[in-house]
Protein backbone atom coordinates (compact mmCIF):
# COMPACT_ATOMS: atom_id res chain seq x y z
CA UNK A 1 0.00 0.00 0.00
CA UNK A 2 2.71 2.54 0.78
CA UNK A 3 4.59 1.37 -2.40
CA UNK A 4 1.56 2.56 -4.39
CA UNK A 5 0.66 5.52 -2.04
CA UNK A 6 4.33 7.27 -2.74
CA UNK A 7 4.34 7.81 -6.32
CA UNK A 8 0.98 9.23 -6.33
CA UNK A 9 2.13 11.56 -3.76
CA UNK A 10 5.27 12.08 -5.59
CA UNK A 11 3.27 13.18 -8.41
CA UNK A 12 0.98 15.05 -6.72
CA UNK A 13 4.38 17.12 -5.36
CA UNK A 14 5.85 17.05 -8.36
CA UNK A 15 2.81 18.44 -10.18
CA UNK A 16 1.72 20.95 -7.40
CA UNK A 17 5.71 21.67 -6.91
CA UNK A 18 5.75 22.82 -10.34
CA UNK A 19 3.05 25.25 -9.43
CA UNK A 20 4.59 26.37 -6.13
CA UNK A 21 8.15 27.20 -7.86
CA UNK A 22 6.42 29.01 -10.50
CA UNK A 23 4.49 31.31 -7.69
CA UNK A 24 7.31 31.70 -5.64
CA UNK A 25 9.80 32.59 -8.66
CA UNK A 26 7.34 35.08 -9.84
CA UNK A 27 7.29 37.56 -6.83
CA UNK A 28 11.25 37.14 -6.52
CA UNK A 29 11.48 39.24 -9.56
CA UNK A 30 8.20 41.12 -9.02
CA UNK A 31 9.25 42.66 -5.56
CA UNK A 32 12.31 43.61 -6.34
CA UNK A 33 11.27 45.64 -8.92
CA UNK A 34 8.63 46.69 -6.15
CA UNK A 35 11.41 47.19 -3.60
CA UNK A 36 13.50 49.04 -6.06
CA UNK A 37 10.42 51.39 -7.18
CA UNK A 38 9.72 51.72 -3.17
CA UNK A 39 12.96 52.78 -2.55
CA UNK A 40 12.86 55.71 -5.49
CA UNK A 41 9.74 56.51 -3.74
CA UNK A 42 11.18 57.05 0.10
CA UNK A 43 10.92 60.81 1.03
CA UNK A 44 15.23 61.95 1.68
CA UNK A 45 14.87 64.82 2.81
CA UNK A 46 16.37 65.70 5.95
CA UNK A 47 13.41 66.17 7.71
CA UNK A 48 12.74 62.58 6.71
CA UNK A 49 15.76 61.13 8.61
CA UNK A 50 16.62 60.59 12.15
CA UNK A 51 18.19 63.93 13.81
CA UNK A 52 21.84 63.72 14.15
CA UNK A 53 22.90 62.87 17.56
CA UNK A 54 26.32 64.39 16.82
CA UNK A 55 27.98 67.20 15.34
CA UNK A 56 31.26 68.48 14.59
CA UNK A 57 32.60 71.29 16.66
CA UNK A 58 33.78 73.28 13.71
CA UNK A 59 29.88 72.97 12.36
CA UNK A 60 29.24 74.71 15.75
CA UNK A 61 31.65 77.44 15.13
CA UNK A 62 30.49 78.06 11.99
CA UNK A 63 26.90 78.22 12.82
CA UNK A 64 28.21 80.87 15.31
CA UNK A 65 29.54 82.59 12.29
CA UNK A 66 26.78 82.86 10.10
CA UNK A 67 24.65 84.30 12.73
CA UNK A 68 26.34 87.15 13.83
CA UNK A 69 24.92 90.84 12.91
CA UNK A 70 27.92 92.27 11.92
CA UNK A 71 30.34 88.91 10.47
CA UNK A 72 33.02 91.51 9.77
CA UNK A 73 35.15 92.09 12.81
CA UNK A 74 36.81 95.98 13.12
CA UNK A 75 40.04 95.29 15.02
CA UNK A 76 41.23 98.81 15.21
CA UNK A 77 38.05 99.54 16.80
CA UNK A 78 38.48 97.18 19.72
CA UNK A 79 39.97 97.80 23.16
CA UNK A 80 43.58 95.82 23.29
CA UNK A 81 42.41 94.98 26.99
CA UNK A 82 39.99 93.58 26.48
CA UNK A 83 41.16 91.07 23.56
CA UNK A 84 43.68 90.13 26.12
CA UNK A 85 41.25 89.32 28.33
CA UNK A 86 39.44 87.17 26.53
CA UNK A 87 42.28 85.25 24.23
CA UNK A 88 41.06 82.61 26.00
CA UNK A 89 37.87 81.73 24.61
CA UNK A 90 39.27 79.90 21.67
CA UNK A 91 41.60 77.77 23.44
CA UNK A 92 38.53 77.06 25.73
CA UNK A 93 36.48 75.84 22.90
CA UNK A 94 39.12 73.77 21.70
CA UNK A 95 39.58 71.74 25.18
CA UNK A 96 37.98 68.47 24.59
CA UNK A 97 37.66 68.27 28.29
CA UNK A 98 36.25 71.41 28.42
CA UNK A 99 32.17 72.01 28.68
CA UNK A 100 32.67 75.35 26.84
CA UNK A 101 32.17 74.33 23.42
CA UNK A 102 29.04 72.35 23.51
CA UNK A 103 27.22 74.98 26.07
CA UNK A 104 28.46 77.62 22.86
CA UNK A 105 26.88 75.29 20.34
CA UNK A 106 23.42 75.25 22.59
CA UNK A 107 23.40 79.09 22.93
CA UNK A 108 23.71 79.36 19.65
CA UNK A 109 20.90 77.50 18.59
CA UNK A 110 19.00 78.82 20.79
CA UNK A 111 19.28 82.36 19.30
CA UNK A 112 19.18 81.35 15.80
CA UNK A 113 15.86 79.69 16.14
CA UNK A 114 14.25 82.83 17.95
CA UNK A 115 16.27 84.42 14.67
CA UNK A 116 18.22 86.73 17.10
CA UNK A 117 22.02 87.41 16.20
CA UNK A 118 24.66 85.19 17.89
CA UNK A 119 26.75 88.19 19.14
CA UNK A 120 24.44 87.59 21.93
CA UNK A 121 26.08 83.98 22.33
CA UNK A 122 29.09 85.86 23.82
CA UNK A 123 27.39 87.04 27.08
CA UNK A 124 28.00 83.96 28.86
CA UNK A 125 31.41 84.03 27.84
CA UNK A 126 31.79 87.52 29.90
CA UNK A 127 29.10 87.12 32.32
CA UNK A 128 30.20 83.73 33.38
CA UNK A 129 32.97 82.17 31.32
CA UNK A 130 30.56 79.54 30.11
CA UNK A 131 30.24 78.15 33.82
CA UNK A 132 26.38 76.75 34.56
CA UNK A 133 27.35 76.85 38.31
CA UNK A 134 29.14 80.38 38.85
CA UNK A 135 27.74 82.64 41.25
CA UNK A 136 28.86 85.83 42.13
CA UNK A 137 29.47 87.43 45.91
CA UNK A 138 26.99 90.02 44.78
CA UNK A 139 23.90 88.04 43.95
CA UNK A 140 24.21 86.76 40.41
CA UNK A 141 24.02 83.07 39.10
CA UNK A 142 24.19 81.01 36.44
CA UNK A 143 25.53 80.80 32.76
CA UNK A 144 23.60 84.19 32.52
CA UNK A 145 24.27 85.69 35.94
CA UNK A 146 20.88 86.23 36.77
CA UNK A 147 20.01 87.97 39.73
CA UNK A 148 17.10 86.88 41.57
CA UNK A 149 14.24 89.10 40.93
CA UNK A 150 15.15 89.02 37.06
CA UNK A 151 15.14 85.34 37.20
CA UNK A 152 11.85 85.71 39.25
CA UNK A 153 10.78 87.93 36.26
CA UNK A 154 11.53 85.81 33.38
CA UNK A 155 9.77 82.62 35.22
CA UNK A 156 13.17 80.87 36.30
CA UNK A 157 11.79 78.02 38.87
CA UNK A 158 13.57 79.49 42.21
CA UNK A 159 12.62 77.74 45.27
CA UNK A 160 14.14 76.15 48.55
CA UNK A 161 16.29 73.48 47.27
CA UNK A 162 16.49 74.44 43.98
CA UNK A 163 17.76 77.25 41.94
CA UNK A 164 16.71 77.10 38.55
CA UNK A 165 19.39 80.19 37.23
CA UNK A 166 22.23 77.37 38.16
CA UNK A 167 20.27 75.30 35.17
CA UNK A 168 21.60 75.69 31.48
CA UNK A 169 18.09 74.42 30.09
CA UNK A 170 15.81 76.76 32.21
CA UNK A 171 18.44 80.05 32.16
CA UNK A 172 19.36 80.38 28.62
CA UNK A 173 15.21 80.09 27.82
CA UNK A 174 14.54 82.74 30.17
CA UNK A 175 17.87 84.31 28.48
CA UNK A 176 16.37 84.23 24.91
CA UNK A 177 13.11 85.26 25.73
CA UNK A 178 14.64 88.38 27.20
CA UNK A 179 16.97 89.58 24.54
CA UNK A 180 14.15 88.56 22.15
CA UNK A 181 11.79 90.97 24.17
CA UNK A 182 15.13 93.70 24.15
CA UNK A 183 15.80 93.26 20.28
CA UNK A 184 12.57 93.94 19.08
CA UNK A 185 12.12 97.06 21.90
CA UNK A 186 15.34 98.35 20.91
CA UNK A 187 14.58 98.16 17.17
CA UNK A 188 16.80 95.18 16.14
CA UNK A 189 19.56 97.05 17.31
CA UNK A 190 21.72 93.87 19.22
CA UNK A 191 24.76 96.69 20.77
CA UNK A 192 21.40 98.79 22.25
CA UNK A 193 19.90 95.23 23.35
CA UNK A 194 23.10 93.77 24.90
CA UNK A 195 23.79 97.41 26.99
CA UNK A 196 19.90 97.17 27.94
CA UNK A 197 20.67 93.12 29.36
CA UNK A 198 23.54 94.68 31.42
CA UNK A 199 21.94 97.75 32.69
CA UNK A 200 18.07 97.30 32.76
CA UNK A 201 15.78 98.47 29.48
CA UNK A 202 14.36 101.06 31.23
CA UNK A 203 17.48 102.75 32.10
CA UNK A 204 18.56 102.56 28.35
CA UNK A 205 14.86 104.25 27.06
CA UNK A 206 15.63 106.99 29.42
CA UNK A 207 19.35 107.76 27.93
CA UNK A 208 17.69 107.46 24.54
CA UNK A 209 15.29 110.61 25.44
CA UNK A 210 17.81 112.35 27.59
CA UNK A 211 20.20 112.67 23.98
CA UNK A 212 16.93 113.07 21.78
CA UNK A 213 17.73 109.82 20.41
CA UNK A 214 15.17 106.84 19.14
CA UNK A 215 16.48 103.21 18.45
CA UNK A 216 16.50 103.67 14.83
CA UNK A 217 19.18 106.46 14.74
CA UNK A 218 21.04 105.61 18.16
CA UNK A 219 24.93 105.04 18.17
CA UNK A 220 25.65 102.78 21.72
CA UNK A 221 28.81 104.52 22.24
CA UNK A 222 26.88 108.06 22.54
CA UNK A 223 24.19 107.44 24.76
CA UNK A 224 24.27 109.58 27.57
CA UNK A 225 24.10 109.25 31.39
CA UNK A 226 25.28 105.45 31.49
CA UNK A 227 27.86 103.88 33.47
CA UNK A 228 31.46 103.13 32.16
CA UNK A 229 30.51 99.38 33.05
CA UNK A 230 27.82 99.48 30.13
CA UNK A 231 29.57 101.15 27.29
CA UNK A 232 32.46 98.24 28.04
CA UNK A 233 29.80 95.63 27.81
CA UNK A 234 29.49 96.12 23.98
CA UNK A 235 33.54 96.47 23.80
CA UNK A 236 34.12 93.38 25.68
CA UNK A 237 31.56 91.30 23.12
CA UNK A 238 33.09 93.26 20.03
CA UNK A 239 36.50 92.21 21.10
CA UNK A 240 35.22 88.63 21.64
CA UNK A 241 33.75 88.21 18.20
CA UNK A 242 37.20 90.01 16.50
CA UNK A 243 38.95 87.31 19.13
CA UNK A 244 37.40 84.72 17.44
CA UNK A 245 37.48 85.64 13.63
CA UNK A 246 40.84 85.93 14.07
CA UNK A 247 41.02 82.35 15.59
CA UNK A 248 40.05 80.84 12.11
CA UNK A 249 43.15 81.40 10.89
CA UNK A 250 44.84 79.34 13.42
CA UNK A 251 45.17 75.68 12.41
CA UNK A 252 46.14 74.18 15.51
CA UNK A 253 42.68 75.47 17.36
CA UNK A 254 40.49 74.87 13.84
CA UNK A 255 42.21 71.21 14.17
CA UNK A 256 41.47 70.73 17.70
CA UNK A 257 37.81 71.81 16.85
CA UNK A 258 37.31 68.69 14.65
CA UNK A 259 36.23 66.34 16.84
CA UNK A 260 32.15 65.23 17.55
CA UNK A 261 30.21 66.58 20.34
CA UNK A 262 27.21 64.60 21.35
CA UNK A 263 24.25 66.44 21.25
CA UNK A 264 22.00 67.06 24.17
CA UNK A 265 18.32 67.32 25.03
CA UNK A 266 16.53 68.44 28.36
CA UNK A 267 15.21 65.02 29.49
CA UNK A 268 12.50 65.11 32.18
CA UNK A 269 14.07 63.97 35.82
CA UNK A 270 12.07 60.94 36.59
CA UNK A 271 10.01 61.51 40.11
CA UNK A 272 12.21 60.07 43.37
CA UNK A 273 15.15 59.47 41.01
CA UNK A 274 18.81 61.36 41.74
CA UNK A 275 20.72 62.82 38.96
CA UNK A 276 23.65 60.31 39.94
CA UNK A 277 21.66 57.18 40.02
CA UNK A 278 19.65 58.47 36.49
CA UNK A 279 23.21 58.96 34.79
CA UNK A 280 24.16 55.62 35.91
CA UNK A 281 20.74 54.04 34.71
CA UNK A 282 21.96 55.61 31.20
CA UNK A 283 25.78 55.01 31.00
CA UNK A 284 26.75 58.26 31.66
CA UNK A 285 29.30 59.93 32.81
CA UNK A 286 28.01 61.26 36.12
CA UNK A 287 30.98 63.62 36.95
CA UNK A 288 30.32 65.61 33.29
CA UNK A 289 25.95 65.10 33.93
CA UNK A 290 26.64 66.87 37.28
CA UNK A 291 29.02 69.65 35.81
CA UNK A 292 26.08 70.65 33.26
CA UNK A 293 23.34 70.55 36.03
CA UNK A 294 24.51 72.23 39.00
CA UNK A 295 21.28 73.31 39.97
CA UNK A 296 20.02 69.30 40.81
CA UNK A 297 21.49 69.01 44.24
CA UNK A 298 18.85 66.50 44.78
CA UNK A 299 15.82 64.60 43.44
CA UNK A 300 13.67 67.03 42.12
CA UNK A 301 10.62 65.48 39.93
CA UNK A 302 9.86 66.77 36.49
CA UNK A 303 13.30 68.85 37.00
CA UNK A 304 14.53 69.19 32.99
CA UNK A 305 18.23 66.97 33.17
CA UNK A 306 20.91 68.48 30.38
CA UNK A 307 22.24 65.08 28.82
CA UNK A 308 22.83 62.75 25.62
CA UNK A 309 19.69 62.83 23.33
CA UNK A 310 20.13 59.36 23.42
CA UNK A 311 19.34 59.05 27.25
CA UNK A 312 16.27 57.13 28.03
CA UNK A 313 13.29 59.31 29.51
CA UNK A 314 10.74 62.10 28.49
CA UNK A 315 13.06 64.40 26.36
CA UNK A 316 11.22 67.84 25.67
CA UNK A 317 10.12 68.67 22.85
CA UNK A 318 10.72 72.38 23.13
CA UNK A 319 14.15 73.28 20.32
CA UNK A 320 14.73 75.84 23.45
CA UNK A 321 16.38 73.08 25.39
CA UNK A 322 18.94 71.19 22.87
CA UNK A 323 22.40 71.68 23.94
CA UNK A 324 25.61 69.47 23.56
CA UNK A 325 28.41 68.42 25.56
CA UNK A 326 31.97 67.51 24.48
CA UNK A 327 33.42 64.03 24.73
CA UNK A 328 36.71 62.65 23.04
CA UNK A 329 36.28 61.13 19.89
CA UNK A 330 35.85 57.56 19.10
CA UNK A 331 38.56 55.87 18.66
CA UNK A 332 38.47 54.93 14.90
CA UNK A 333 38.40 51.25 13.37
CA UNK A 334 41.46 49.70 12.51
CA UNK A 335 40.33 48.76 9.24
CA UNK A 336 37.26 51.10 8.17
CA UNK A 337 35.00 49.28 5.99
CA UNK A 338 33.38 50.88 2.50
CA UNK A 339 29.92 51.55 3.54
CA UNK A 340 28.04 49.27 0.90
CA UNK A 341 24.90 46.77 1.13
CA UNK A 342 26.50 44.06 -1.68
CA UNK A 343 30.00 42.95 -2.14
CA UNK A 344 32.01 45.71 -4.07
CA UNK A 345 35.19 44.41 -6.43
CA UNK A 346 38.94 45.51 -4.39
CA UNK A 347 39.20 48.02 -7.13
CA UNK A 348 36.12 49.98 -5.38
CA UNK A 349 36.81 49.52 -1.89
CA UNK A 350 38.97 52.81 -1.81
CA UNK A 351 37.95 55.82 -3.80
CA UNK A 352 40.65 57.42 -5.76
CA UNK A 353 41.08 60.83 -7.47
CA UNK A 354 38.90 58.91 -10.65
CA UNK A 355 36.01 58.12 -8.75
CA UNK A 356 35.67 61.01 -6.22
CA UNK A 357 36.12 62.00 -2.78
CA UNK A 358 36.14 59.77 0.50
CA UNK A 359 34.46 60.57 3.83
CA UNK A 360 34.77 57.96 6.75
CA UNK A 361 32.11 57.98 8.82
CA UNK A 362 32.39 59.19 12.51
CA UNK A 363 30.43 58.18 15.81
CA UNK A 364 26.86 59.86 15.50
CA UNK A 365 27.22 61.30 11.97
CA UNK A 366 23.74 60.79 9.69
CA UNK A 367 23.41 60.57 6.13
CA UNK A 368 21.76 64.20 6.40
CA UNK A 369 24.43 65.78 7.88
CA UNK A 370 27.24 64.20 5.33
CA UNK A 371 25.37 65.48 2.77
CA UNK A 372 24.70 68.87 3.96
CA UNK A 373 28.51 69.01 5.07
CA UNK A 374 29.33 68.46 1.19
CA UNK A 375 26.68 70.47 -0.53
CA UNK A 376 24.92 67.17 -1.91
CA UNK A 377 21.90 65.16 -1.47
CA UNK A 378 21.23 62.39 0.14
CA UNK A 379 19.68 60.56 -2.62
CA UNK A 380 22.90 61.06 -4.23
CA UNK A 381 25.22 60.71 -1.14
CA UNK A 382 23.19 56.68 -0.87
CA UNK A 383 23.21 55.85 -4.05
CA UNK A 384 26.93 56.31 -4.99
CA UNK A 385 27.39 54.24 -2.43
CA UNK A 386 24.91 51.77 -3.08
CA UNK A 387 23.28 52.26 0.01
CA UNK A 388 19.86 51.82 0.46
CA UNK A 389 17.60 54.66 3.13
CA UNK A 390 17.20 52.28 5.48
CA UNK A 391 21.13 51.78 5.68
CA UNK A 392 22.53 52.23 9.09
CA UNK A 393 25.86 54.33 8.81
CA UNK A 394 28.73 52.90 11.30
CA UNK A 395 31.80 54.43 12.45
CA UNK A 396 34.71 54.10 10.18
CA UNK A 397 32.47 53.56 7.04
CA UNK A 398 34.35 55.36 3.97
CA UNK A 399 31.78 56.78 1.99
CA UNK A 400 32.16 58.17 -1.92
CA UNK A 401 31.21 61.27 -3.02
CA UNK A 402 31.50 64.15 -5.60
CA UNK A 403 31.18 67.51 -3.75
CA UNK A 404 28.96 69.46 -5.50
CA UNK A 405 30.25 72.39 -7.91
């Protein structure tokens, strides 16, 4: 019985098997011409991508840059004291171990997105050298040296246990807000502005008056009736924006500014959690987490943490509260492979002169970001390397590309 039961049932497989391999041969092609169409079809723009976790410092100064009011520095109308004084500030940006550069980068975001000039990035820099925890003997606080009843003012959380001008995240919003509120009072005018941050707006209106002056025809250094300590306010910023210009031509500090800084959200404290054991519970240094959030002495719940954007936990969604921190580099792979999906012949693992230029990938960089660093899509940035938009980039990837003329 079995002997004539088995090659019926062969047949039947065989017959039906026929079938089956024709079915299952047919989609093989037919989806990846489906796969191939889908992939044409996949929206790469960068709004389309994940955010970049990283950047690279020299992106931050740059960005810095771009946004000042007046890009062209006037060295012979600076004070040599006070460019002494601050000659510093690039060699602070430049210290990997340093928090200066990544608090700079945050600043500055957070005045280009309220479209306010970066000039105003400086203050910290003079108010409190870029220190979240400095306080003065006098009263002030903070990266912005709040006092108390502005901070009070500009809705700064200030209660027993807890100062909230000692936070980056909830200073530099009250910060922007302010010098938004100043810019447009003092008719975009960002010297008039900064000299109304230093010595109260109202005191500023009243000079205006007292030389028959409005905001529209006012020259900062000719306002009347002001103390010496607020006409040097706009000197000491001018002097740190020509100290910096001039910085770009130095190669050592431009090199020392191409590294990656992780990027940084405000992450929502969890309730009855401390900021050491919530950097622990994320892998983070707890020493740096502490450095950026002097104000969390203790656990305070729904208290807005400065850390990694990778950090688990409620991150705000407010752009106000992005802000990096600086960390040494990864070390790079021995042996960086070509980013590619398939097997590529030896003769395209390395680009040469023929074929274009070569980028190796670095710890947090995106697809978006090579591309926008190049002046190139990223359609075209994938697709010369035969990389699909769902490819993951790694560290030490080399990636081909033609910059863009």
């Amino acid at each position: 019985m079995r002997r004539l039961c088995l090659p019926l049932a062969l047949g039947m497989l065989l017959g039906t098997g026929s079938g089956t391999l024709a079915a299952q041969t047919l989609p093989v092609s037919a989806g990846m011409t489906q796969n191939v169409a889908a992939l044409t079809a996949l929206p790469l723009d960068p709004a389309s991508l994940p955010a970049p976790t990283t950047r690279n410092g020299r992106e931050i100064f740059a960005n810095f840059r771009e946004g000042l009011a007046a890009p062209q520095c006037d060295a012979e109308a600076t004070s040599p004291r006070w460019r002494k004084q601050f000659s510093h500030a690039p060699s602070r940006l430049g210290n990997v171990e340093d928090d200066a550069l990544p608090l700079f980068g945050y600043v500055v975001d957070e005045l280009r997105s309220a479209g306010l000039p970066t000039e105003f990035a400086l203050i910290p820099f003079v108010e409190s050298g870029y220190r979240p925890g400095a306080r003065n003997a006098s009263g002030p606080a903070g990266l912005w040296q709040f006092i108390a009843t502005t901070a009070r003012n500009h809705r700064v959380p200030m209660e027993k246990g807890y100062d909230g001008r000692l936070s980056a995240v909830d200073s530099t919003r009250a910060a922007v807000r302010y010098l938004k509120t100043l810019h447009g009072m003092f008719a975009g005018d960002w010297q008039l502005a900064v000299m109304a941050y230093n010595a109260g707006e109202y005191r500023i209106l009243q000079s205006l008056r007292r030389g028959g002056m409005n905001a529209q025809n006012a020259t900062a250094s000719e306002l009347p009736g002001l103390s010496p300590i607020t006409y040097a306010y706009v000197e000491k910023l001018h002097a740190l924006a020509c100290v910096l210009e001039q910085a770009e031509n130095e190669p050592d500090l431009m090199a020392a500014l191409d590294r990656q800084v992780p990027i940084l959200k405000g992450h929502t404290l969890p309730a009855n959690t401390t900021l050491a054991a919530w950097s622990a519970q994320n892998a983070l240094d707890p020493a740096r987490i502490a450095r950026l959030n002097p104000a969390l002495t203790s656990s305070r719940s729904g208290t807005r943490v400065l850390a990694p954007a990778a950090a688990m936990g409620s991150v705000e969604s407010d752009n106000s509260e992005s802000v990096l921190v600086a960390t040494r580099d990864a070390a790079p792979a021995a042996a960086p492979p070509v980013a590619s999906r398939r097997p590529a012949a030896p003769s395209r693992a390395v680009a040469s002169a023929s074929t274009g230029s070569r980028h190796t990938v670095r710890s947090g960089e995106s697809a978006w970001t090579i591309a926008r660093r190049y002046g190139i899509s990223v359609k075209t940035l994938l697709s010369s390397n035969n990389l699909d938009a769902s490819a993951v980039l790694k560290p030490g990837m080399v990636l081909r590309y033609d910059e863009a003329r």
